[in-house]
C-alpha atoms as a PDB file:
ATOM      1  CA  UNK A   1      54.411  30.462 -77.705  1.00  0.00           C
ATOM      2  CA  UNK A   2      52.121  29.743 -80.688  1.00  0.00           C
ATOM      3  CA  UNK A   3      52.042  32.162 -83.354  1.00  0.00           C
ATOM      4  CA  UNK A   4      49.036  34.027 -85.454  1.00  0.00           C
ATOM      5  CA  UNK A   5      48.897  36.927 -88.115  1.00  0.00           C
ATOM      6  CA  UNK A   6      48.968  39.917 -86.881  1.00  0.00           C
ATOM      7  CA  UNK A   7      45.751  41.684 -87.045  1.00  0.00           C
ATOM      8  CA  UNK A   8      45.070  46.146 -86.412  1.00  0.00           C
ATOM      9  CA  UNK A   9      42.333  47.150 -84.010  1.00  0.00           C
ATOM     10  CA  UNK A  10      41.036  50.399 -84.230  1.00  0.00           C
ATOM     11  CA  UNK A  11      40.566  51.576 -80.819  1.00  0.00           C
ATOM     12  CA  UNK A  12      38.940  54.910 -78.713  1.00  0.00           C
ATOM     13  CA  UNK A  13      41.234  57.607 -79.665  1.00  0.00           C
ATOM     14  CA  UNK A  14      43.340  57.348 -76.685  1.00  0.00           C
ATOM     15  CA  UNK A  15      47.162  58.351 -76.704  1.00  0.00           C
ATOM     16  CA  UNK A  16      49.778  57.219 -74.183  1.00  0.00           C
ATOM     17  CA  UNK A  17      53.420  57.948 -73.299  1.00  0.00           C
ATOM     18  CA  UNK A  18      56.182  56.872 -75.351  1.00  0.00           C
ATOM     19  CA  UNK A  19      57.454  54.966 -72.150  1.00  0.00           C
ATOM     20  CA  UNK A  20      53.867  53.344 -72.190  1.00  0.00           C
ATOM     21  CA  UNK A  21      54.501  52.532 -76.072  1.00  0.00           C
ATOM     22  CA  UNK A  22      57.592  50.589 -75.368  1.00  0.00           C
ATOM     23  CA  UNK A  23      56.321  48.413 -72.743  1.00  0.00           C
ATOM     24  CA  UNK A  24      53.039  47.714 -74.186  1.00  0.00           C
ATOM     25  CA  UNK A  25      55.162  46.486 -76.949  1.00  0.00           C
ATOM     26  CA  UNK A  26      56.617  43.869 -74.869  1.00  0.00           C
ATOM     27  CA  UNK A  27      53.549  42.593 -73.551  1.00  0.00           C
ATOM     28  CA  UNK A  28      52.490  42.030 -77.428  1.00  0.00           C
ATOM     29  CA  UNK A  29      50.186  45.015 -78.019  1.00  0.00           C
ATOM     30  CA  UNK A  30      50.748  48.531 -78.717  1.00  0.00           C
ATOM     31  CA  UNK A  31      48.640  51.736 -78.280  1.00  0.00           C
ATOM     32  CA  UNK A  32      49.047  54.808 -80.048  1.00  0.00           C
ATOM     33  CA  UNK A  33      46.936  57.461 -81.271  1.00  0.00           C
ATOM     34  CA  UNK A  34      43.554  55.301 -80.869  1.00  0.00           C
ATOM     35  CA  UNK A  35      45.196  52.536 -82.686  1.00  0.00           C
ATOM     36  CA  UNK A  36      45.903  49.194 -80.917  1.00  0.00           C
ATOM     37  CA  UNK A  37      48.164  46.792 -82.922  1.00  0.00           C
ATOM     38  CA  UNK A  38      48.485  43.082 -81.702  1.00  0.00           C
ATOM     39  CA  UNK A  39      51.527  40.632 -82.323  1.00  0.00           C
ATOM     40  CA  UNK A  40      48.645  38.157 -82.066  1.00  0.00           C
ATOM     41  CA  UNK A  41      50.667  35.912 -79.971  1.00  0.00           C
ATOM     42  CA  UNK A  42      48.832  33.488 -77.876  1.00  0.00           C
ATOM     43  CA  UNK A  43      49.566  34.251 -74.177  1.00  0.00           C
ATOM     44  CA  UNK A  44      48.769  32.353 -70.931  1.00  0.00           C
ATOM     45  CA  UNK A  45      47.037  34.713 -68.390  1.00  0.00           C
ATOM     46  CA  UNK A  46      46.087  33.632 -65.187  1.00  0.00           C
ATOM     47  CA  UNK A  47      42.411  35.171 -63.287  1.00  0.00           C
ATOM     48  CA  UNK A  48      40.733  35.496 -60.433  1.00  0.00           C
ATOM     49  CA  UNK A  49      38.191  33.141 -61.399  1.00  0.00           C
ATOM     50  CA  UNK A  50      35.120  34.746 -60.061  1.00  0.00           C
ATOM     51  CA  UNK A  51      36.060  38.288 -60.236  1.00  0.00           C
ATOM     52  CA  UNK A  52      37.217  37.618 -63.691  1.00  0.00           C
ATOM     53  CA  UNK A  53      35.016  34.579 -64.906  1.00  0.00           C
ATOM     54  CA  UNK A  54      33.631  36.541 -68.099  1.00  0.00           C
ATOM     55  CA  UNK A  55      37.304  35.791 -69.644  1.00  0.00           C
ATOM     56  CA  UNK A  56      37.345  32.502 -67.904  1.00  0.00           C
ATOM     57  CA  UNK A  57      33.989  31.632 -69.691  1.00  0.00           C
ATOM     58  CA  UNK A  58      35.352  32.271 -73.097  1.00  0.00           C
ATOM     59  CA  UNK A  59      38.253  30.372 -72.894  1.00  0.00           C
ATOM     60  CA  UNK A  60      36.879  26.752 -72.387  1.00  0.00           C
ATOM     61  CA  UNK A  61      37.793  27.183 -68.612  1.00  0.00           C
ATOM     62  CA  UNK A  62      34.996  26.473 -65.677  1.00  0.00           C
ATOM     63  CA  UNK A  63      34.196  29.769 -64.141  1.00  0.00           C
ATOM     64  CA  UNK A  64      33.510  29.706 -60.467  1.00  0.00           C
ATOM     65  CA  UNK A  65      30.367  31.173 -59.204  1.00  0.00           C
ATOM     66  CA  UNK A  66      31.376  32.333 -56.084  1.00  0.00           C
ATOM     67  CA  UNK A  67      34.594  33.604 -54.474  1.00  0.00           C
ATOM     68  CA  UNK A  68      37.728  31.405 -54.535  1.00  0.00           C
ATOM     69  CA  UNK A  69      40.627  34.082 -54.161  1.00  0.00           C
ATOM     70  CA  UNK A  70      41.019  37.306 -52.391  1.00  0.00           C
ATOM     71  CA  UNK A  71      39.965  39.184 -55.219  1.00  0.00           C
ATOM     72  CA  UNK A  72      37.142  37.745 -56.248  1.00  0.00           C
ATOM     73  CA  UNK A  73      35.622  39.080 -53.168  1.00  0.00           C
ATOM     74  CA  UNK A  74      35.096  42.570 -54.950  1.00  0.00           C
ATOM     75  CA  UNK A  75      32.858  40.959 -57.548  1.00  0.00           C
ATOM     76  CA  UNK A  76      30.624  39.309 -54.908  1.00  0.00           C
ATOM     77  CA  UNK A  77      30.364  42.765 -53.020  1.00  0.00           C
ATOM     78  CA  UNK A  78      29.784  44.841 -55.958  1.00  0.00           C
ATOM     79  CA  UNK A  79      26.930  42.165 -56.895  1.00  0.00           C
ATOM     80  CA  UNK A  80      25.517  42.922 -52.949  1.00  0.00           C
ATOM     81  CA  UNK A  81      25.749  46.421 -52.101  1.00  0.00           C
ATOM     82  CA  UNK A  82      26.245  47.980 -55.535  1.00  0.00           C
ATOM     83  CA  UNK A  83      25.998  52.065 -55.430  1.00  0.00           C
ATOM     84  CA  UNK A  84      27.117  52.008 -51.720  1.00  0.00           C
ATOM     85  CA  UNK A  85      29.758  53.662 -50.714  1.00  0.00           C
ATOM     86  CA  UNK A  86      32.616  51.372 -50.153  1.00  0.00           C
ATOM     87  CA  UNK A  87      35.798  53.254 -48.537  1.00  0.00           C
ATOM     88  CA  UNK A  88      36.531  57.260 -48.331  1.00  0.00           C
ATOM     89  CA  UNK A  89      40.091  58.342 -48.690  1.00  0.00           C
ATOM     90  CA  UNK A  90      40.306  62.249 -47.697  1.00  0.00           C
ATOM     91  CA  UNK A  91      43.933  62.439 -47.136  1.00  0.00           C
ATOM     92  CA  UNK A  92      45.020  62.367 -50.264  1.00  0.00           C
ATOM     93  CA  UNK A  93      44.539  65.003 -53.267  1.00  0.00           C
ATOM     94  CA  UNK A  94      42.351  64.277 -54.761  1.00  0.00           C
ATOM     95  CA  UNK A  95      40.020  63.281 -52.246  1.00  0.00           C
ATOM     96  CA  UNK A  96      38.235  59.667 -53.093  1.00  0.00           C
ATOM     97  CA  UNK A  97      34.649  58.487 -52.549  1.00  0.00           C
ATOM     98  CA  UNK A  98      33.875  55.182 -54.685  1.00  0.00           C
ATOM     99  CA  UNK A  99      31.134  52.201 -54.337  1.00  0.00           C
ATOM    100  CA  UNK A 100      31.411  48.798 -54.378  1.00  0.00           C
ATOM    101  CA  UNK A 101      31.047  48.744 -58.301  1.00  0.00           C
ATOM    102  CA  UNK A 102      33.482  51.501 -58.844  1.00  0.00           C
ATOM    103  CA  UNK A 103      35.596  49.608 -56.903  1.00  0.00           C
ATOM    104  CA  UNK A 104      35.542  46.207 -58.962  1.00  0.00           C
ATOM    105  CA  UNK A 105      35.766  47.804 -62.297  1.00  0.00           C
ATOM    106  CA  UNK A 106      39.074  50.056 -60.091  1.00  0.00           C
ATOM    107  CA  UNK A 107      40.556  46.895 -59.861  1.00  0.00           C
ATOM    108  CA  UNK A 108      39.669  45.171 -63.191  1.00  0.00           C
ATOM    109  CA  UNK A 109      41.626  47.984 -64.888  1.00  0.00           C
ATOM    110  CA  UNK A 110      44.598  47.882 -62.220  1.00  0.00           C
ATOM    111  CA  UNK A 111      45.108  44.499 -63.040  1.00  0.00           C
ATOM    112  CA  UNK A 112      44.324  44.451 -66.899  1.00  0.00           C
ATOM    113  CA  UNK A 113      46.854  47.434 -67.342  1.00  0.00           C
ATOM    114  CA  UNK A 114      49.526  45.637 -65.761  1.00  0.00           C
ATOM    115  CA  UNK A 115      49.229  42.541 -68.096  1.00  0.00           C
ATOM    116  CA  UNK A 116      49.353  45.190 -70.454  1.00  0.00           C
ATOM    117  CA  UNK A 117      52.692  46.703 -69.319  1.00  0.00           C
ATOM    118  CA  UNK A 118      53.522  43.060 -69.550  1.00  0.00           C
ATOM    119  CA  UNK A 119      53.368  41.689 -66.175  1.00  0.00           C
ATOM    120  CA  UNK A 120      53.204  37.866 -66.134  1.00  0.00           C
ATOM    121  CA  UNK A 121      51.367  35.672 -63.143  1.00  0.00           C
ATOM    122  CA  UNK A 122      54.109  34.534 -60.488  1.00  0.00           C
ATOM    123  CA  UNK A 123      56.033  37.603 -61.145  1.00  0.00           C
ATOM    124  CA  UNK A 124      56.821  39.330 -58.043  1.00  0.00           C
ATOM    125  CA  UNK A 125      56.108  43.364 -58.057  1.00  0.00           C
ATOM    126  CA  UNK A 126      56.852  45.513 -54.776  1.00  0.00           C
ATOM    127  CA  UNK A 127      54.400  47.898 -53.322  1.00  0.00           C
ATOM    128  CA  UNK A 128      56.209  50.412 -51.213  1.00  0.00           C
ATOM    129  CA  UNK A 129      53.048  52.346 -49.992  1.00  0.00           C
ATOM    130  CA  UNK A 130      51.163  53.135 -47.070  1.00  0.00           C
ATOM    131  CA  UNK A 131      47.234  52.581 -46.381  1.00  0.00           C
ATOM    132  CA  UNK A 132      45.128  54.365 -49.327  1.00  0.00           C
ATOM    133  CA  UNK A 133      42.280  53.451 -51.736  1.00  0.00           C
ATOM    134  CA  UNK A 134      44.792  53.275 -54.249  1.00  0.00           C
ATOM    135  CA  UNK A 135      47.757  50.845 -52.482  1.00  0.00           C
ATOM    136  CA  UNK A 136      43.925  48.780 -51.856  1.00  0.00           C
ATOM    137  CA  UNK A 137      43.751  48.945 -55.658  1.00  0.00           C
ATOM    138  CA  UNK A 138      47.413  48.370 -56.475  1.00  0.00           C
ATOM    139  CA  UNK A 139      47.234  45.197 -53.657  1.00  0.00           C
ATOM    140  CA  UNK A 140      44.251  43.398 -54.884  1.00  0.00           C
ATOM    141  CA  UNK A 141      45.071  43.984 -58.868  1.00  0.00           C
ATOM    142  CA  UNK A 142      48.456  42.824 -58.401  1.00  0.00           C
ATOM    143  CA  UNK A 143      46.695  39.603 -56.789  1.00  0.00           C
ATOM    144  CA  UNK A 144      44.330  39.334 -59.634  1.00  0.00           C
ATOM    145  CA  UNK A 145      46.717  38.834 -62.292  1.00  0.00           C
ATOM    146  CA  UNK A 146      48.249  36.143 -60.907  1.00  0.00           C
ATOM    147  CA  UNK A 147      51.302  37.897 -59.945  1.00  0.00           C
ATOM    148  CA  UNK A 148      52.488  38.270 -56.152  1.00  0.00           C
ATOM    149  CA  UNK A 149      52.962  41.868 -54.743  1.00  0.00           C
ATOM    150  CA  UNK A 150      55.322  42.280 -51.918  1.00  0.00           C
ATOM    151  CA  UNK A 151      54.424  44.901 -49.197  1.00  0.00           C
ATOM    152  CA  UNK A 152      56.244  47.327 -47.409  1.00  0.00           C
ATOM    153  CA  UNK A 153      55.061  50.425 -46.371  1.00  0.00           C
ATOM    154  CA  UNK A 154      56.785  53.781 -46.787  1.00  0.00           C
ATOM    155  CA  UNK A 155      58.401  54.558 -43.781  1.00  0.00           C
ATOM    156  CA  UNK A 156      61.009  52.189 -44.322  1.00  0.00           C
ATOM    157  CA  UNK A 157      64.577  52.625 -44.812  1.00  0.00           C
ATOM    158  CA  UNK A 158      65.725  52.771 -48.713  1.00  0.00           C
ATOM    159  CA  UNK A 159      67.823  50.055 -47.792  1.00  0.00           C
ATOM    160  CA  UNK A 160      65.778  47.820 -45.658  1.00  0.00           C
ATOM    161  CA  UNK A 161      63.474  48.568 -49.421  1.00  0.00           C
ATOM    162  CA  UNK A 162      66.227  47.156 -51.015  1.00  0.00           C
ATOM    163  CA  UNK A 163      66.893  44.392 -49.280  1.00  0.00           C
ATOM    164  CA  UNK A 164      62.752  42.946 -49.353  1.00  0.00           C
ATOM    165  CA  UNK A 165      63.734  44.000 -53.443  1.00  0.00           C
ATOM    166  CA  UNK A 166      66.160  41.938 -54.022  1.00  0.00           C
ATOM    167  CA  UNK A 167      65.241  39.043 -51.965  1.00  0.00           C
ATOM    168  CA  UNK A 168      62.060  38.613 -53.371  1.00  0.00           C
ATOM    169  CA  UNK A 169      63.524  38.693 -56.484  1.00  0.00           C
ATOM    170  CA  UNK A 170      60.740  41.611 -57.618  1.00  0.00           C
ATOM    171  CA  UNK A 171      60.790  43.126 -61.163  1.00  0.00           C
ATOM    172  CA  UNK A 172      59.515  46.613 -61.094  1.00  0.00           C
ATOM    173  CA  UNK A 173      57.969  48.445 -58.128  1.00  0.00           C
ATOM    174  CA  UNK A 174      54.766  51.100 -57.252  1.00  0.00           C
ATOM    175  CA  UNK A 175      55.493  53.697 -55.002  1.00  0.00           C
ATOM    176  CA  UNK A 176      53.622  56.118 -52.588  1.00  0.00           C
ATOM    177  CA  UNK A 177      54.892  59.349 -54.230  1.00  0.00           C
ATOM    178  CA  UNK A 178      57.702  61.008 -55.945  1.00  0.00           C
ATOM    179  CA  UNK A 179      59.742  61.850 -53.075  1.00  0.00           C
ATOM    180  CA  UNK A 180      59.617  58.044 -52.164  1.00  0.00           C
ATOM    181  CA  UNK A 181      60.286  57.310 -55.861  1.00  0.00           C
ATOM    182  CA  UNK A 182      63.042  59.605 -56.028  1.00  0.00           C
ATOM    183  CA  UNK A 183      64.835  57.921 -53.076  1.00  0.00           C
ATOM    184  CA  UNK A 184      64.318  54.372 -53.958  1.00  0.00           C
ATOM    185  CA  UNK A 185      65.224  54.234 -57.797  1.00  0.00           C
ATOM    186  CA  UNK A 186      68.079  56.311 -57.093  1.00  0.00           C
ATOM    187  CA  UNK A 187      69.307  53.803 -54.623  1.00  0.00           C
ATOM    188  CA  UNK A 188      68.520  50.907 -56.577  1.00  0.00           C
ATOM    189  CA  UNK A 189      69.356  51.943 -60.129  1.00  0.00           C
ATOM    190  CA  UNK A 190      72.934  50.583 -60.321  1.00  0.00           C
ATOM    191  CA  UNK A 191      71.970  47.510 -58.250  1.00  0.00           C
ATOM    192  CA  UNK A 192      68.713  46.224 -59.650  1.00  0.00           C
ATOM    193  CA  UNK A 193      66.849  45.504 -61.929  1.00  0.00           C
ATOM    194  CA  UNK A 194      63.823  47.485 -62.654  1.00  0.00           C
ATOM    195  CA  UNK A 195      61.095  47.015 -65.292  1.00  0.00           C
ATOM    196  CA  UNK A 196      59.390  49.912 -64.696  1.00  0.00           C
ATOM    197  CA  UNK A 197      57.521  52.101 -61.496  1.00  0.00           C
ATOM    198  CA  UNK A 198      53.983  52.941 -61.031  1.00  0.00           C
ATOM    199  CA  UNK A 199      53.923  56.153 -59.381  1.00  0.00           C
ATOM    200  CA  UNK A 200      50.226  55.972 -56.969  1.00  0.00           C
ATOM    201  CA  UNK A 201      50.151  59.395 -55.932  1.00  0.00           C
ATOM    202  CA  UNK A 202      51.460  62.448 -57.080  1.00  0.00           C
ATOM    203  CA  UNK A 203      52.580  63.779 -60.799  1.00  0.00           C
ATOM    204  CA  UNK A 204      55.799  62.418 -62.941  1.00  0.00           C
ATOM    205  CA  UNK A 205      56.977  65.855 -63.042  1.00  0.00           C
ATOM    206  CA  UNK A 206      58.034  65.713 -59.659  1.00  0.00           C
ATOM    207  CA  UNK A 207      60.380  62.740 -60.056  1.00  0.00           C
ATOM    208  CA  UNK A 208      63.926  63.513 -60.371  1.00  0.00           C
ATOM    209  CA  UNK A 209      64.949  62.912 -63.844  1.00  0.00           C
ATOM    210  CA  UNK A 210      68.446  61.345 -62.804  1.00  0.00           C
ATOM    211  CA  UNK A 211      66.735  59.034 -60.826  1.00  0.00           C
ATOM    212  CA  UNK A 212      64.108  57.397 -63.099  1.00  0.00           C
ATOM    213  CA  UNK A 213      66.854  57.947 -65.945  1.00  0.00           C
ATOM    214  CA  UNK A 214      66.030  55.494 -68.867  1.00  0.00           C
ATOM    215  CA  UNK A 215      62.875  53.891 -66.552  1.00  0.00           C
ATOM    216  CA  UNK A 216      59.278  53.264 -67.903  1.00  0.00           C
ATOM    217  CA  UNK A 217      57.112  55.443 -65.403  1.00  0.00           C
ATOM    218  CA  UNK A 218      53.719  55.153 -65.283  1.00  0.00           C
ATOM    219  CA  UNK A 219      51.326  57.204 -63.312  1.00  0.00           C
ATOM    220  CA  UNK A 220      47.851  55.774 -61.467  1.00  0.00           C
ATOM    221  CA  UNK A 221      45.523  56.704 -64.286  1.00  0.00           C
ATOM    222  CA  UNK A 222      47.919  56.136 -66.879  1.00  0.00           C
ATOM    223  CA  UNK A 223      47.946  52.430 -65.889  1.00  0.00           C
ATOM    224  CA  UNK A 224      44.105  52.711 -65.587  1.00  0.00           C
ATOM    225  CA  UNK A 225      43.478  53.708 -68.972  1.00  0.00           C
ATOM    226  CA  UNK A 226      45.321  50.922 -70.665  1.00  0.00           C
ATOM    227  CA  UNK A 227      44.102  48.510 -68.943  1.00  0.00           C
ATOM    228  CA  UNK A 228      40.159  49.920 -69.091  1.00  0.00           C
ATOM    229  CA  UNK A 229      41.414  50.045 -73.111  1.00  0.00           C
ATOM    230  CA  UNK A 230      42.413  46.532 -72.844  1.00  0.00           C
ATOM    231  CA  UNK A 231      39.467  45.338 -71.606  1.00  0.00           C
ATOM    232  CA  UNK A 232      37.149  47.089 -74.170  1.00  0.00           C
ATOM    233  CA  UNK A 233      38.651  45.492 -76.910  1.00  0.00           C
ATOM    234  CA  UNK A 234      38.541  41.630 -74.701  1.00  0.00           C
ATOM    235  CA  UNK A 235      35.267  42.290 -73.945  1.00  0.00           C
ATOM    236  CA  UNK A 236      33.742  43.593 -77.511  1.00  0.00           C
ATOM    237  CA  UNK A 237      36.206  40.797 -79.754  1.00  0.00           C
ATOM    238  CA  UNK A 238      35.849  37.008 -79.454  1.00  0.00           C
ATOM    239  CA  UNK A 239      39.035  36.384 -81.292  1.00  0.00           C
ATOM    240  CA  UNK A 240      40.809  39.129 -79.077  1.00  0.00           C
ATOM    241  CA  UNK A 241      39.727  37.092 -76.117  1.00  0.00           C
ATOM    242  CA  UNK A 242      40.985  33.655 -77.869  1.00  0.00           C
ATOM    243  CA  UNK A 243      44.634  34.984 -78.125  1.00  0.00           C
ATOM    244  CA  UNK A 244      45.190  34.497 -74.827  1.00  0.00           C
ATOM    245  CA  UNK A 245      45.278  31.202 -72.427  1.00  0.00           C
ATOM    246  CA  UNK A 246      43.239  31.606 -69.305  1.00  0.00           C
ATOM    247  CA  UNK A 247      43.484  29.886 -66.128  1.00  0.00           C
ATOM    248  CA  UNK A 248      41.955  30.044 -62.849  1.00  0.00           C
ATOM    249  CA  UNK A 249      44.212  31.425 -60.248  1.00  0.00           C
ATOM    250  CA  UNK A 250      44.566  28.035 -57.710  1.00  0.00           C
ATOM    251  CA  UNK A 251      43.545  28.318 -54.147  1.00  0.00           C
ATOM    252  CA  UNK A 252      46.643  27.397 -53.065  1.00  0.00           C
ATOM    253  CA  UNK A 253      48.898  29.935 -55.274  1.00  0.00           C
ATOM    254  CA  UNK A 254      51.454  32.536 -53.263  1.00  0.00           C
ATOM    255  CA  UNK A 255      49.197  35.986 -53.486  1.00  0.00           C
ATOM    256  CA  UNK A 256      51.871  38.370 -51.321  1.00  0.00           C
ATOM    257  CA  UNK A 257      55.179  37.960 -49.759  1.00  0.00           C
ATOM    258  CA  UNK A 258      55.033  40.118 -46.232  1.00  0.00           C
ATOM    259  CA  UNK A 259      58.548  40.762 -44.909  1.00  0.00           C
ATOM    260  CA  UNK A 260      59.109  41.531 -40.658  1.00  0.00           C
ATOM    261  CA  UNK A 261      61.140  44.981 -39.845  1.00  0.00           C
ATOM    262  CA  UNK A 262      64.268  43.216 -39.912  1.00  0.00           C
ATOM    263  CA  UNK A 263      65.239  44.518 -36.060  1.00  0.00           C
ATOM    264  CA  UNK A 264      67.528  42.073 -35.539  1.00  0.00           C
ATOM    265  CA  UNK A 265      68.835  41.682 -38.954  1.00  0.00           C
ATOM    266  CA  UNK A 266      67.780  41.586 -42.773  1.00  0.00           C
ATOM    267  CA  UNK A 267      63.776  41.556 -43.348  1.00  0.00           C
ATOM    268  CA  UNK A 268      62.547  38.053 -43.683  1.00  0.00           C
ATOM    269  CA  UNK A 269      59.430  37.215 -45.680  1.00  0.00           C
ATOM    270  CA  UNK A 270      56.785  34.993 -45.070  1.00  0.00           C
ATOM    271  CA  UNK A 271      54.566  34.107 -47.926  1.00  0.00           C
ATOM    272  CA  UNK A 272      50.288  33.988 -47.623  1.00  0.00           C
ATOM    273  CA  UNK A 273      48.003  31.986 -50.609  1.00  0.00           C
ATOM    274  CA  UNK A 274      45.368  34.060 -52.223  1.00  0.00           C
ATOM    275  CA  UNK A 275      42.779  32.791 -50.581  1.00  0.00           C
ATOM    276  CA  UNK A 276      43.979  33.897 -47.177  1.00  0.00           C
END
């Protein structure tokens, strides 16, 4: 990595967790108390290069101008249908309406606060979740940063959890809820490693403290906020935008790793490109 001065940013008077402190810190920035502080580090980032081409753009890099990967499709259907309503989720509290723009700018933050949490592209994160607006979210913001999310939905054994875990070789995990939660990262807390858990549903006060013991936790919003933070200060500084190295996401990249029930033994996976 190339190295700069390090440079203070004021930023929007937002306050996070402590446990959102430390990781930010990894990922070379740090929020506190409307204060954003940057190592200055130059990083590479990898985009979805229409849904993202605004940071693509800036950094000497062709932008596409129409849909390449999975994600971009979000940009090229918030562009179409705008204010239309896009998908309803009523079975979770609280109950979700959003459009087609909503939904993009859902996503852009997803996947900008998990670079910020410092998620980097070909990194493999779990999503243990079942159908929602938010696991649709998680799925294509995970894509989006160049990372690759493996899926399993909840009703899975904590062990058959395990197993996709470890054999994908995934770093950190999002979850349905805290009972989920509670049952996975007290299972795999002596036998993995774990970066840190994005909880989709549900509050952090539910979650058993033995079992998240000494584990960055972040909630839905909480995740949200840093990256729609992030992206204020990328999209309103030209030199914040320059510290990083963008490419496009390629065509032919791994986007998730879907594992079979493992009936007749340990789940197998089976990996699909993002623009499949």
């Amino acid at each position: 990595m190339l190295s700069a001065s390090t440079e203070l940013w004021h930023g929007h008077g937002t306050s996070f967790s402590n446990g959102g402190i430390k990781a930010a810190e990894k990922s070379g920035k740090l929020y506190f108390s409307g204060y954003v502080s940057h190592t200055a580090e130059i990083q590479a980032r990898r985009c979805s290069p229409f849904l993202e081409s605004e940071l693509l753009s800036g950094n000497d890099v062709m932008p596409s101008a129409e849909w390449k990967a999975v994600p971009d499709i979000w940009r090229s259907s918030a562009e179409k249908y705008g204010d239309r309503v896009a998908l309803v989720d009523l079975y979770h509290d609280p109950p979700t309406k959003m459009t087609y723009k909503e939904l993009e700018q859902e996503i852009l933050d997803f996947s900008e606060g998990l670079r910020v949490i410092g998620v980097k592209p070909d990194e493999k994160l779990a999503l243990f979740a079942d159908n929602s607006c938010r696991w649709l979210v998680a799925d294509q913001g995970m894509m989006a940063t160049g990372a690759i999310n493996v899926v399993r939905g909840s009703r899975s054994s904590v062990e058959e959890l395990w197993q996709i875990y470890n054999h994908s070789e995934s770093v950190a995990f999002a979850v349905d809820n805290p009972e989920l939660c509670n049952r996975i990262a007290e299972s795999f807390l002596s036998r993995a490693v774990i970066r840190f858990i994005i909880l989709l549903w549900g509050e952090k006060s539910c979650l058993s403290s033995e079992a998240v013991k000494g584990l960055s936790v972040y909630n839905y919003k909480e995740v949200l906020d840093l990256g729609r933070e992030s992206r204020m200060v990328l999209v309103d500084s030209q030199d914040a935008r320059q510290r990083y190295m963008c490419e496009a996401i390629n065509s032919d990249d791994v986007a998730t790793l879907v594992y079979t029930s493992g009936t007749t033994g340990n789940p197998k996976g089976k990996g699909s490109g993002v623009k499949e």
